[in-house]
Protein backbone atom coordinates (compact mmCIF):
# COMPACT_ATOMS: atom_id res chain seq x y z
CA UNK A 1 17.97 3.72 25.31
CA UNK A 2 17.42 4.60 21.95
CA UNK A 3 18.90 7.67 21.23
CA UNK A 4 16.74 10.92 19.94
CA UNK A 5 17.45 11.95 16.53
CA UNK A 6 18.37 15.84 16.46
CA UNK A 7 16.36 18.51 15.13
CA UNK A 8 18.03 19.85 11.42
CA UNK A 9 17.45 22.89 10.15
CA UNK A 10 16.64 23.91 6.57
CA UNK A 11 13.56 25.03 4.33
CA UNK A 12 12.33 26.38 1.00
CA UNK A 13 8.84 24.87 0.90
CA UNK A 14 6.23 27.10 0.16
CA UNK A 15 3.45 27.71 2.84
CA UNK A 16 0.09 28.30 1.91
CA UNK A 17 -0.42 30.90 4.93
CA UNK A 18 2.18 33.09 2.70
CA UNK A 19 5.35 32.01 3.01
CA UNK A 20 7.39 32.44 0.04
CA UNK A 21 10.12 29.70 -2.12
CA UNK A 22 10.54 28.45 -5.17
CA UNK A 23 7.67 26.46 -5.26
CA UNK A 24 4.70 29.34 -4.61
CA UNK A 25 4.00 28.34 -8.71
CA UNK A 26 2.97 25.05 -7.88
CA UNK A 27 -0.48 26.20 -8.37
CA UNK A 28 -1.12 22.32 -9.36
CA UNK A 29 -0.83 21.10 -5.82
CA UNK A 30 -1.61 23.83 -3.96
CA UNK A 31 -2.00 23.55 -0.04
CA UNK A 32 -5.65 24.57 0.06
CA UNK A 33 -6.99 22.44 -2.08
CA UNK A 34 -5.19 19.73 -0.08
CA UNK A 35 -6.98 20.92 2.85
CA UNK A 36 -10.46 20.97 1.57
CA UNK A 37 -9.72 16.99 0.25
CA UNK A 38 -8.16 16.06 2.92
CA UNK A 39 -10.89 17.73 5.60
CA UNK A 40 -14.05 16.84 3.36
CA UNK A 41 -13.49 13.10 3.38
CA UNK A 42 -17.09 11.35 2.51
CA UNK A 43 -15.51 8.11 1.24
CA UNK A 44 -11.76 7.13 1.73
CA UNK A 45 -9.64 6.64 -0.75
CA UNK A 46 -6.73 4.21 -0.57
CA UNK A 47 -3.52 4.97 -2.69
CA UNK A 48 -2.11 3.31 -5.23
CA UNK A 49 0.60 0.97 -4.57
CA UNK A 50 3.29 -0.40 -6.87
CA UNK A 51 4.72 -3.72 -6.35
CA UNK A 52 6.89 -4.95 -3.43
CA UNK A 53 10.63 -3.73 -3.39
CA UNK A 54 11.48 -7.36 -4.39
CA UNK A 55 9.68 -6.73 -8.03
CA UNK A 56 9.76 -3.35 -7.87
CA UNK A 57 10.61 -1.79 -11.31
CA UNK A 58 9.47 1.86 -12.43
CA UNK A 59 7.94 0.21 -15.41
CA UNK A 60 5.25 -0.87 -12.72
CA UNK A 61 4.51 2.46 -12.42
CA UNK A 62 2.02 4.35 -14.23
CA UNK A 63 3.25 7.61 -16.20
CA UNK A 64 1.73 10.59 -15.06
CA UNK A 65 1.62 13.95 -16.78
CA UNK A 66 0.29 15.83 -13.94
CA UNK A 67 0.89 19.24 -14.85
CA UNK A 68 3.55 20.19 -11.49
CA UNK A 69 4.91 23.81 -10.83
CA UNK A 70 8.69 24.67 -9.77
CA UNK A 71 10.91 21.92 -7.73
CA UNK A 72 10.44 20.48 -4.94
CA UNK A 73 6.65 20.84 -5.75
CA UNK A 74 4.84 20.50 -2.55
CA UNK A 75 3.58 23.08 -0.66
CA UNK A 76 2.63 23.37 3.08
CA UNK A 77 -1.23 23.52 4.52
CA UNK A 78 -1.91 26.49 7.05
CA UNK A 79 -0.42 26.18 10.26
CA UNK A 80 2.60 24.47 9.03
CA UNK A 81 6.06 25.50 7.72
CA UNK A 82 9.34 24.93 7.44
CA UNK A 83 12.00 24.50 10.24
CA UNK A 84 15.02 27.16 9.13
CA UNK A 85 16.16 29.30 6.45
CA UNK A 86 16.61 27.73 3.21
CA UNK A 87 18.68 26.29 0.73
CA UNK A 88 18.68 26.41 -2.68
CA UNK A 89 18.21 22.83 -4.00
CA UNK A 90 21.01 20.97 -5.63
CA UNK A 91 22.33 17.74 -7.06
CA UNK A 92 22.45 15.79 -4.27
CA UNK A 93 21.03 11.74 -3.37
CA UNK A 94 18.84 10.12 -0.93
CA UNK A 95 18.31 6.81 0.42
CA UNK A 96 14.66 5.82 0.40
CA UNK A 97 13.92 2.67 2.01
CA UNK A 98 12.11 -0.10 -0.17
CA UNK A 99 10.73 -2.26 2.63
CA UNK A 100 14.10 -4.23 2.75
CA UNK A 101 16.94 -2.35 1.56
CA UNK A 102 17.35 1.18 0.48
CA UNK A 103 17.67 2.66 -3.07
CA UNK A 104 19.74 5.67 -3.51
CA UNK A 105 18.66 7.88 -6.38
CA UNK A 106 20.45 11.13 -7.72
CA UNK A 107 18.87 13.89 -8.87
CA UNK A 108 18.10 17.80 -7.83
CA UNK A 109 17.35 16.73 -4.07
CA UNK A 110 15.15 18.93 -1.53
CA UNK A 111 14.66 17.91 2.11
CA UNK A 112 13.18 19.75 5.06
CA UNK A 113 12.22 19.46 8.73
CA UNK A 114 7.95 20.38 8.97
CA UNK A 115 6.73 21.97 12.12
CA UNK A 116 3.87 23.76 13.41
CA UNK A 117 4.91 27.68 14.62
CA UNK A 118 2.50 26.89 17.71
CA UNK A 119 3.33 24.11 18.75
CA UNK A 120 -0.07 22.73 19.58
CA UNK A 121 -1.14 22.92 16.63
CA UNK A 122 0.98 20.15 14.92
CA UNK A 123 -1.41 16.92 14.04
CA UNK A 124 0.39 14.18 12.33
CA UNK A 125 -2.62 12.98 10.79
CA UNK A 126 -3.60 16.24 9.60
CA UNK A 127 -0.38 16.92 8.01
CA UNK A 128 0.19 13.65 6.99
CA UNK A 129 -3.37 13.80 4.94
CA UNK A 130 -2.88 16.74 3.44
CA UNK A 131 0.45 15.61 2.56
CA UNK A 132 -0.80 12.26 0.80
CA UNK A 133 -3.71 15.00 -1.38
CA UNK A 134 -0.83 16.25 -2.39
CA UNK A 135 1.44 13.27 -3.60
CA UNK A 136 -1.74 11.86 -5.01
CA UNK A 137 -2.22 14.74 -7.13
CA UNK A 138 1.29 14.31 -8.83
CA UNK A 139 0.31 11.19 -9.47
CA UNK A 140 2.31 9.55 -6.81
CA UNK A 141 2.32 5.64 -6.26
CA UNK A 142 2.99 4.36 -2.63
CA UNK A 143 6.05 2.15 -2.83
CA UNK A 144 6.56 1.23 0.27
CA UNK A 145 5.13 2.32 4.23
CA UNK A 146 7.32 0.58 7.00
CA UNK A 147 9.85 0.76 9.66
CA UNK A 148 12.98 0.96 9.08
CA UNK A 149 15.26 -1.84 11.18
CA UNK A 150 17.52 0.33 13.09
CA UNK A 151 20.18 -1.65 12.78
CA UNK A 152 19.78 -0.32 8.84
CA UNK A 153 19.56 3.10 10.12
CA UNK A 154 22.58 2.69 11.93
CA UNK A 155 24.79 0.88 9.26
CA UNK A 156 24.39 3.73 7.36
CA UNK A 157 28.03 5.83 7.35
CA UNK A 158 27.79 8.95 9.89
CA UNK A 159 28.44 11.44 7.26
CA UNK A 160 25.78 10.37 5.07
CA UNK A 161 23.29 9.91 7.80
CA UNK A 162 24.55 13.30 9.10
CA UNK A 163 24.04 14.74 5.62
CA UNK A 164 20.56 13.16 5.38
CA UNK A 165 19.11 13.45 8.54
CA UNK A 166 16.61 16.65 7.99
CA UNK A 167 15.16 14.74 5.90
CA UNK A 168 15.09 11.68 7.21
CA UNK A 169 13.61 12.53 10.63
CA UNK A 170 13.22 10.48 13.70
CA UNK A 171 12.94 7.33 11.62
CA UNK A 172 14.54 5.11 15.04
CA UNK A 173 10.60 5.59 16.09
CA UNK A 174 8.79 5.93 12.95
CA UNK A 175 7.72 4.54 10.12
CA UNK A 176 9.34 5.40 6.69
CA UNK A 177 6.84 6.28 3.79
CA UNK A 178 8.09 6.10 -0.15
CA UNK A 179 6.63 7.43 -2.93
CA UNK A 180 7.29 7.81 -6.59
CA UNK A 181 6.12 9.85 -9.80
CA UNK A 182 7.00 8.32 -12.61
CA UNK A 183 7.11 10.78 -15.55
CA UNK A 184 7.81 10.46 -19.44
CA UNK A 185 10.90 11.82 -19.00
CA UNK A 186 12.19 11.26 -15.32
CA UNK A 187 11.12 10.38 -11.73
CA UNK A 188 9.83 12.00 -8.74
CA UNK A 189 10.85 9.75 -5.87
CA UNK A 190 9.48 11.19 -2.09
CA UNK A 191 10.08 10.41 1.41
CA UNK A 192 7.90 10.99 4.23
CA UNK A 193 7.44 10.74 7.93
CA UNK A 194 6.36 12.43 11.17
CA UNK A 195 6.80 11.88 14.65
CA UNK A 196 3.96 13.68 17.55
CA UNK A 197 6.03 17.11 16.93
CA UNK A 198 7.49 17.60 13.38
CA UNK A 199 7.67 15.88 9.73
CA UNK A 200 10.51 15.45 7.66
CA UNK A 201 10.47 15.17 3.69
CA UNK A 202 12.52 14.70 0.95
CA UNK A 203 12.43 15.02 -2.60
CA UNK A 204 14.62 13.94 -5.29
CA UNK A 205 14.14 14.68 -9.19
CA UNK A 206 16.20 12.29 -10.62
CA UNK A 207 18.95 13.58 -12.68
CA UNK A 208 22.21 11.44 -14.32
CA UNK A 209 25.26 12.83 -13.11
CA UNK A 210 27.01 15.65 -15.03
CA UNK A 211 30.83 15.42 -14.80
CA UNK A 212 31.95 18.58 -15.48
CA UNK A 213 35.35 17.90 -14.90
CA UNK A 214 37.67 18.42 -17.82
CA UNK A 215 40.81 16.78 -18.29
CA UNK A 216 44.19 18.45 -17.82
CA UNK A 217 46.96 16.99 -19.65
CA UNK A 218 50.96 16.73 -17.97
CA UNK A 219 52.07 19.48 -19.98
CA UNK A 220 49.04 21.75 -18.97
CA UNK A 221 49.53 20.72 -15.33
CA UNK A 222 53.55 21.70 -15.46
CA UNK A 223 52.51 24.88 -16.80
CA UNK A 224 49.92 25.70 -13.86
CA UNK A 225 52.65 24.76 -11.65
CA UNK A 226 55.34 26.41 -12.97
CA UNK A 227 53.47 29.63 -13.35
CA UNK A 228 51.08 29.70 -10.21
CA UNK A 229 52.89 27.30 -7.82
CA UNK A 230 49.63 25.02 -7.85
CA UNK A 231 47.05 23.43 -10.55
CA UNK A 232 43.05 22.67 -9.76
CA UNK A 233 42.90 18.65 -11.19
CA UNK A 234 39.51 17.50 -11.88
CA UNK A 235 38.46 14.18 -10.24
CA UNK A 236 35.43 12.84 -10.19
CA UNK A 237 34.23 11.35 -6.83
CA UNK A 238 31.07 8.96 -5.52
CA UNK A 239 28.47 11.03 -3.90
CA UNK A 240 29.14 12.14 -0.79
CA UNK A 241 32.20 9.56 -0.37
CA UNK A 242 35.42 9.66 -0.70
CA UNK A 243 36.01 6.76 -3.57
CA UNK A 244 37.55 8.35 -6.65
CA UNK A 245 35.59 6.97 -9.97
CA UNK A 246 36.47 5.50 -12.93
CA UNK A 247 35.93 8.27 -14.84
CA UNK A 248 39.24 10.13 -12.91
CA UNK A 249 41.44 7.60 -14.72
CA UNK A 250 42.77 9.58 -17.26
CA UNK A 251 43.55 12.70 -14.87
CA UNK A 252 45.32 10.36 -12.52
CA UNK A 253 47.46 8.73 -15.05
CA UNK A 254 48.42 12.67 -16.24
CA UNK A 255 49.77 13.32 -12.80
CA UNK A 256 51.25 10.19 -12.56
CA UNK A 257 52.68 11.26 -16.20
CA UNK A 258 53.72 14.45 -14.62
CA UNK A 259 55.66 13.39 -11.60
CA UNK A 260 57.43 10.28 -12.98
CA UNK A 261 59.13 13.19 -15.90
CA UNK A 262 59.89 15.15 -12.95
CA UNK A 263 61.71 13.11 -9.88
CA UNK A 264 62.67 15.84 -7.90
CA UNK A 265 58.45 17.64 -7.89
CA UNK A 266 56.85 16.98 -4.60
CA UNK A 267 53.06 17.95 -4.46
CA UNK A 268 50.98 18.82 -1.89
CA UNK A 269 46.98 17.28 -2.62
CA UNK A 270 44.67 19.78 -1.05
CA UNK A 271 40.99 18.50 -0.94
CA UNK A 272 37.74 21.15 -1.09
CA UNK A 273 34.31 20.84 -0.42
CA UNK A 274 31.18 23.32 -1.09
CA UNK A 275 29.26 24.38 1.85
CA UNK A 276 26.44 21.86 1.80
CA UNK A 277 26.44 20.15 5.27
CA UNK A 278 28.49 20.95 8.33
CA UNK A 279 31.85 21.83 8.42
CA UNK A 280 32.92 18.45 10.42
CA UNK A 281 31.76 16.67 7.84
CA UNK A 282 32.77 18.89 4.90
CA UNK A 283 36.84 18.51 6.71
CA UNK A 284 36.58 14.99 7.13
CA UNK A 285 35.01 14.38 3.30
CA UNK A 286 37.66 16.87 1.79
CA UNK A 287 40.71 15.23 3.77
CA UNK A 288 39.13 11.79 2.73
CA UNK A 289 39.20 12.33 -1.03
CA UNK A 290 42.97 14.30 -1.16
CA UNK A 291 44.09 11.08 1.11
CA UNK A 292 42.43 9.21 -2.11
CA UNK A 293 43.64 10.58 -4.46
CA UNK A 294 47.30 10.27 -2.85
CA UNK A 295 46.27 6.80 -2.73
CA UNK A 296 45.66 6.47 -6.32
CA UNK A 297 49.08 8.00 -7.47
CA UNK A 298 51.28 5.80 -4.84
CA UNK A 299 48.94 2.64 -6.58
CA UNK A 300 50.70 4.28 -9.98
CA UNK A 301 54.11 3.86 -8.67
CA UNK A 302 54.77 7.63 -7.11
CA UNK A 303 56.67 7.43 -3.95
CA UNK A 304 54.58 8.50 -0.98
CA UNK A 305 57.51 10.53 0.61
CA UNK A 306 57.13 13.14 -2.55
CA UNK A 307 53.59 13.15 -1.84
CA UNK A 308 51.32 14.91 1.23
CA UNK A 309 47.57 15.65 1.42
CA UNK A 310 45.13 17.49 3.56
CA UNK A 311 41.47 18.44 3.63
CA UNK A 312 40.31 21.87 4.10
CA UNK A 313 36.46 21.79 3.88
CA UNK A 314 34.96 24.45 2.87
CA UNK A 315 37.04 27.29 3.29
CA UNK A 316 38.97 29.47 0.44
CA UNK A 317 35.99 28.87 -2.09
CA UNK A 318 36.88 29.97 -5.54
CA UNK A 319 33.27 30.60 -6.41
CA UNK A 320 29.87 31.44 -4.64
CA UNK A 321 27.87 28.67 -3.21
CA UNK A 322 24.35 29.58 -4.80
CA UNK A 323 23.83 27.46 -7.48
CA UNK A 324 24.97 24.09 -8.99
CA UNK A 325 27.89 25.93 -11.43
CA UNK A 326 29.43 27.44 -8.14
CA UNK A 327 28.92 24.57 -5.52
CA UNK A 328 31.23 22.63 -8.91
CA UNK A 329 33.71 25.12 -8.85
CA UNK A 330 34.45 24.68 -4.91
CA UNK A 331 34.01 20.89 -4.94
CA UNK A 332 38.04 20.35 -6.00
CA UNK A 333 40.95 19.05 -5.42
CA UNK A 334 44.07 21.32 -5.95
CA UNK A 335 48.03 20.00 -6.46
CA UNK A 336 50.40 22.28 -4.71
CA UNK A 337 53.77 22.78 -6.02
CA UNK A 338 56.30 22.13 -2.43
């Protein structure tokens, strides 16, 4: 039997019944009007829709320079609103399916679970037609409307399907809708879909990765150690995985630096996460990337027997968890003098 997909809870979308969030400015694309285009329908009107995912190219897209309000854009008709308390947006990915394989953009990522208060008043095809006013307002192309294989769904790794499930939804049963704005100077990419009960969406504003990770040189990380007993290095990681990047070359090599000078330092790697998604999968990630980056310095020749690492999720954050700059801060890994 195919098993149900569990309800997730988070919200910031604004409602137009009076709910409030971040995106009560989209005047643009608000609810209402939604409501009165998608209720007064004299002649349909079929979307847009770019090229298959085999051709597919955001150059196939037209520009729009639909004037939009604050992120994530898209507010809620009457009736309908979000599942749980929200979250404030962050840098973040999703995986939108293309009709045949998924693309995972980056960017300033929103998702939320849609229901009705009263229950009986949740209509899919209401929702869903207010919904499409909206995208179509933005200037949003349909890229793709189909169900996902869920052998796909399933292939996906547990803590990114965790991580992604609110706004995913129950897509085991239903279809997956993609859309895309593409604007002069980024991308709006949107997923959609709804089951008899509840909607999920997601919305990522593409963004390029900022590193803000900042080398520390051997002699800097001897004096941490030295003084403090312990020294925050700054290593870049894939999204939500536990692969150490490129980028973290030069940081590992310093360590490296550092413990070949020093024979007799033994270091403990402690791993830290911020407090986006659950704290099973915030342990597991955090343990994952300070076994990694032991990894990496045993790969440069350190013994592992000076070496021991451990993940500790979320807990002693050095910062809040509120914005981007603090969510950084707590994403670390920290070298612990033994």
């Amino acid at each position: 039997m195919r098993r149900s997909t569990p309800i997730v809870l988070l919200a910031v979308l604004a409602t137009a019944c009076g709910h409030k969030s971040g995106a009560d400015d989209a005047v643009t694309l608000n609810a209402s009007a939604a409501t009165a285009a998608a209720t007064s329908t004299p002649t349909p009107v079929t979307p847009p829709v770019a090229p298959g995912p085999a051709d597919f190219t955001i150059a196939s897209v037209p520009i729009s320079n639909a004037p939009l309000g604050k992120f994530p854009y898209f507010g809620l008709p009457p009736k309908y609103a979000p599942q749980n308390t929200p979250k404030p947006p962050g840098f973040g990915h999703f995986l939108f399916w293309m009709g045949k394989a998924f693309k995972d953009v980056e960017g300033q990522t929103y998702m939320v679970t849609i229901i009705a208060p009263k229950s009986d008043d949740f209509s899919s095809y209401e929702l869903q037609k207010n919904m499409h006013a909206l995208f179509q307002q933005a200037g949003a192309v349909k890229v793709s409307e189909a169900k996902i294989p869920n052998e796909t769904i399933d292939a996906i790794p547990d803590a990114t399907r965790q991580e992604l499930l609110m706004g995913l939804g129950d897509v085991w049963n239903s279809p997956a809708e993609t859309w895309v704005v593409h604007r002069p100077t980024d991308e709006i990419w949107i997923h959609y879909a709804t089951t008899t009960a509840q909607a999920s969406l997601a919305v990522v504003e593409t963004a390029a990765f900022v590193a803000t990770a900042a080398l520390l040189p051997p002699d800097q990380l001897k004096a941490d150690l030295d003084r403090t007993g312990k020294a925050v290095i700054h290593v870049n990681f894939a999204t939500d995985q536990t692969r150490v990047l490129p980028t973290s070359g030069a940081q590992m090599d310093a360590v490296i630096a550092l413990l070949k000078a020093d024979p007799s330092l033994r270091l403990a790697i402690n791993g830290y996460t911020d407090d986006t998604g659950t704290d099973e999968h915030n342990l597991a990630l955090s343990d994952g990337r300070a076994k990694a980056v032991l990894a990496a310095l045993v790969a440069g020749g350190i013994g592992a027997d000076r070496l021991q690492a451990k993940g500790y999720g979320r807990t002693n954050p050095v910062s809040t968890n509120v914005d981007e700059a603090g969510k950084a801060a707590n994403r670390r890994v920290e070298l612990i003098k033994l």
